[in-house]
C-alpha atoms as a PDB file:
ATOM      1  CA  UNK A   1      12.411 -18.701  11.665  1.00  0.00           C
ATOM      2  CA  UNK A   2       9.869 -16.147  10.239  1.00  0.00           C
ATOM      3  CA  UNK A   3       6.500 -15.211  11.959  1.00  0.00           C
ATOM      4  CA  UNK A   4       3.885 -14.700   9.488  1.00  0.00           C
ATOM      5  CA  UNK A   5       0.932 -11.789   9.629  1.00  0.00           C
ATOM      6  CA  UNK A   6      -1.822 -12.180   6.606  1.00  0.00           C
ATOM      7  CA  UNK A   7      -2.764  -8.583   5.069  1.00  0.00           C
ATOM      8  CA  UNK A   8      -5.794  -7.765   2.927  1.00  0.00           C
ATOM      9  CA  UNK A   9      -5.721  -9.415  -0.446  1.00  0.00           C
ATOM     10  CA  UNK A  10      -3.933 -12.415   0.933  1.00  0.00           C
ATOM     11  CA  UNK A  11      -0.623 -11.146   0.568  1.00  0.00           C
ATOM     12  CA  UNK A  12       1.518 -11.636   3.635  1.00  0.00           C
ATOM     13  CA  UNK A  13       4.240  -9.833   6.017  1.00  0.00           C
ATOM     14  CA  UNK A  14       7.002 -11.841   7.536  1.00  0.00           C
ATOM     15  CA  UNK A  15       8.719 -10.613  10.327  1.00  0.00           C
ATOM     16  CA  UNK A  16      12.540 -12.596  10.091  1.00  0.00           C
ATOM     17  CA  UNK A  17      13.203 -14.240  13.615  1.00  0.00           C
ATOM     18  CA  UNK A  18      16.783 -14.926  12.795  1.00  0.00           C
ATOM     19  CA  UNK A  19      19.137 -12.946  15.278  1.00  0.00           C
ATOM     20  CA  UNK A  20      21.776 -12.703  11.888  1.00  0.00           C
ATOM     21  CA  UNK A  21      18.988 -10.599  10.437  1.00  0.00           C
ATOM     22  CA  UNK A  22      17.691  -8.462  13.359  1.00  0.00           C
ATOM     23  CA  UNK A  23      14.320  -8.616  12.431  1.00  0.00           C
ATOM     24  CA  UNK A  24      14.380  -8.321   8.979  1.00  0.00           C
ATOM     25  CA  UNK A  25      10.198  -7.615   7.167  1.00  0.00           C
ATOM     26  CA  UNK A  26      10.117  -9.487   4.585  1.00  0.00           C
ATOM     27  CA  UNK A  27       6.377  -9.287   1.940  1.00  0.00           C
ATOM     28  CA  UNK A  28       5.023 -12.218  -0.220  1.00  0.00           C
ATOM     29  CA  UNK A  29       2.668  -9.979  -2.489  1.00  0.00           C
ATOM     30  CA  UNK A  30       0.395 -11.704  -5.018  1.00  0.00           C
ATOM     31  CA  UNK A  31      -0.119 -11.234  -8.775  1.00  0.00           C
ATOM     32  CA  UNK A  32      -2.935  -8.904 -10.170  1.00  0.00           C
ATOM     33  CA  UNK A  33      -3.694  -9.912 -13.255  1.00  0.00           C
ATOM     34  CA  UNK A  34      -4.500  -6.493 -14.630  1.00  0.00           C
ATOM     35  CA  UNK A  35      -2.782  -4.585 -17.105  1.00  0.00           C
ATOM     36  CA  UNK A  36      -0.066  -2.372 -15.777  1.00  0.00           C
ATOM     37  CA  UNK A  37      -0.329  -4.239 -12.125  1.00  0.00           C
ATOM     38  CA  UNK A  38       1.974  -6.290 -10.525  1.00  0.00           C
ATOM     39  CA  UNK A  39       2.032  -9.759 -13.247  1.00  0.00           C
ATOM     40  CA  UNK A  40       4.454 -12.119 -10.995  1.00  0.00           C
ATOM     41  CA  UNK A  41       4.308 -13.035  -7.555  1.00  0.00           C
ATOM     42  CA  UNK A  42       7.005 -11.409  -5.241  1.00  0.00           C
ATOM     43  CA  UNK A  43       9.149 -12.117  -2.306  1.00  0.00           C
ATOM     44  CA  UNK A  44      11.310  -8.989  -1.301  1.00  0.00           C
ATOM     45  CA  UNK A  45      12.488  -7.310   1.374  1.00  0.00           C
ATOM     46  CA  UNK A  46      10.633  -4.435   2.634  1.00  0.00           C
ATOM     47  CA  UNK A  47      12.036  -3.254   5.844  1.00  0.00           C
ATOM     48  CA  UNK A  48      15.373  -3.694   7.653  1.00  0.00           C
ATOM     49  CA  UNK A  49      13.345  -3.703  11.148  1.00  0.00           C
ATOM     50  CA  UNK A  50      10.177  -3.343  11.977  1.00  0.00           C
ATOM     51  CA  UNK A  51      10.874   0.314  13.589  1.00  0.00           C
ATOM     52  CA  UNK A  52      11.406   1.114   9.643  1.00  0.00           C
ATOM     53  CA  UNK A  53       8.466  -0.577   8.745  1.00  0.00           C
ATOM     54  CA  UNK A  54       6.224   1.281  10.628  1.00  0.00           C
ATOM     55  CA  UNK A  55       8.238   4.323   9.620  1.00  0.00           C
ATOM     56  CA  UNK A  56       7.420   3.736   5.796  1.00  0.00           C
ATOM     57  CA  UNK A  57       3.852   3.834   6.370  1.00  0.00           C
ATOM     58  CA  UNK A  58       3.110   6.625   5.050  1.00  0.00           C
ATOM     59  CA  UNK A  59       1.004   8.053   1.933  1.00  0.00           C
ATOM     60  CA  UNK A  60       3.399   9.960  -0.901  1.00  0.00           C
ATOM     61  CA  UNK A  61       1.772  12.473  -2.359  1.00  0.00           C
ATOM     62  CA  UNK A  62       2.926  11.120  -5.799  1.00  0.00           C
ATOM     63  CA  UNK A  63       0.885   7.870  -5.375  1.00  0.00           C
ATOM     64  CA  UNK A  64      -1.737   9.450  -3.885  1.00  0.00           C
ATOM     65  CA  UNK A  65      -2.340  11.218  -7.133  1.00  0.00           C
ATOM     66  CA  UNK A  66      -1.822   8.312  -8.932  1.00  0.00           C
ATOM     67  CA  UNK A  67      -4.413   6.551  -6.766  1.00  0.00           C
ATOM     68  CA  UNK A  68      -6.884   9.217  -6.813  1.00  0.00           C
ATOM     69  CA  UNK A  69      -6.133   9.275 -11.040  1.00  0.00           C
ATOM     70  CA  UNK A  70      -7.603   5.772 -11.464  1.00  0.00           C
ATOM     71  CA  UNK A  71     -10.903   6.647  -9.640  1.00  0.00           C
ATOM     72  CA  UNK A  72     -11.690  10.266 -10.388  1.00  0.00           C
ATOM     73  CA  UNK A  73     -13.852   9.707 -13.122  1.00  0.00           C
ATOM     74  CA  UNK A  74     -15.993   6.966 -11.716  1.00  0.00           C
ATOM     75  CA  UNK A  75     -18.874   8.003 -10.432  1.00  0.00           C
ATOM     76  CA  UNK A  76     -19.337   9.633  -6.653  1.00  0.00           C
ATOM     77  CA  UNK A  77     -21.722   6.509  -5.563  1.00  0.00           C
ATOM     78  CA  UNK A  78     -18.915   4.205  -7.145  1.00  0.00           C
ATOM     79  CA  UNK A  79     -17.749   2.158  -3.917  1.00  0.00           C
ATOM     80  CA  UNK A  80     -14.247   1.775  -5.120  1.00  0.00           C
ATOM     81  CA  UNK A  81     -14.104   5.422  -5.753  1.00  0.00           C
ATOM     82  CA  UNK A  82     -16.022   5.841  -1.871  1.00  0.00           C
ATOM     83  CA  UNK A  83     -13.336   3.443  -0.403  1.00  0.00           C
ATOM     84  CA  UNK A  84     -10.118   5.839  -1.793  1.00  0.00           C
ATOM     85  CA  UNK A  85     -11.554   8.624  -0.762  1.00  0.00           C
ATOM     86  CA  UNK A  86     -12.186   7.425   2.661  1.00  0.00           C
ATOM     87  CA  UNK A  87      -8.735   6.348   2.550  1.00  0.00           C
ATOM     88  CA  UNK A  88      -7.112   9.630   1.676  1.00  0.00           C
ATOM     89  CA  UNK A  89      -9.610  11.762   3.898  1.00  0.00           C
ATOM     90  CA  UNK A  90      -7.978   9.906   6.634  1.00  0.00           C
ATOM     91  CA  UNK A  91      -4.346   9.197   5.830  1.00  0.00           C
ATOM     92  CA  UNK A  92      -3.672  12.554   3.818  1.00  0.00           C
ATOM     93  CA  UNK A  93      -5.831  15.157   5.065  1.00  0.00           C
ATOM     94  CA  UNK A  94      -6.206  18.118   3.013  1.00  0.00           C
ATOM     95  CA  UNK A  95      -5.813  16.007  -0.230  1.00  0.00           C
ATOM     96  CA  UNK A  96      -8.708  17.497  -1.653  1.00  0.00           C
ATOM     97  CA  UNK A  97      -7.041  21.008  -1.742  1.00  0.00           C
ATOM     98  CA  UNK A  98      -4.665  19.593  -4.030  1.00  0.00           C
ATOM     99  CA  UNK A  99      -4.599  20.949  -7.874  1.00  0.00           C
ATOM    100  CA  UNK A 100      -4.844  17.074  -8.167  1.00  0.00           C
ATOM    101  CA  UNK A 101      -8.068  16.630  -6.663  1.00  0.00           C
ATOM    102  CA  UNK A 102      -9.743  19.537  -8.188  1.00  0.00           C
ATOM    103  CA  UNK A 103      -8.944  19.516 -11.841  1.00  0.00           C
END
């Protein structure tokens, strides 16, 4: 039995209700049809328990470059450029500091 939870862009958590499992989080993450972006659907794995989940939640500091890469030419008013940096002012404060984010 899983229990399902919906996240943004309609991709979807499952938390695995099957005591053989303990709890197993399990993702069904959609397509992007974009170059270099995810091109299949996937099911995986992403958590032996949800006490790991939570613990993975993090932003690394490799990614976060790579995020802040695909926006930092876009213009300031750009709202997809607004939205990341909103995102990294409050998950990874200080990232602005970073050679990164000022070259």
């Amino acid at each position: 039995m899983r229990h399902s939870v919906r996240v943004r862009g309609s991709d979807t958590l499952f938390l695995d209700l099957n005591p053989a499992t303990h709890g197993q989080i399990h993702a069904f993450v959609h397509a992007i049809a974009r170059p270099r972006y995810l091109g299949n659907h996937v099911f995986t794995k992403v958590a032996d328990d949800f006490d790991a989940y939570l613990d993975s939640l993090f932003i690394d500091p490799d990614m976060a470059e790579d995020v802040w890469a695909d926006v930092a030419d876009s213009a300031p008013s750009d709202p997809w450029r607004r939205t990341i940096e909103e995102w990294l002012d409050k998950e990874l404060p200080g990232w602005r500091t970073e050679t990164w984010a000022t070259s």
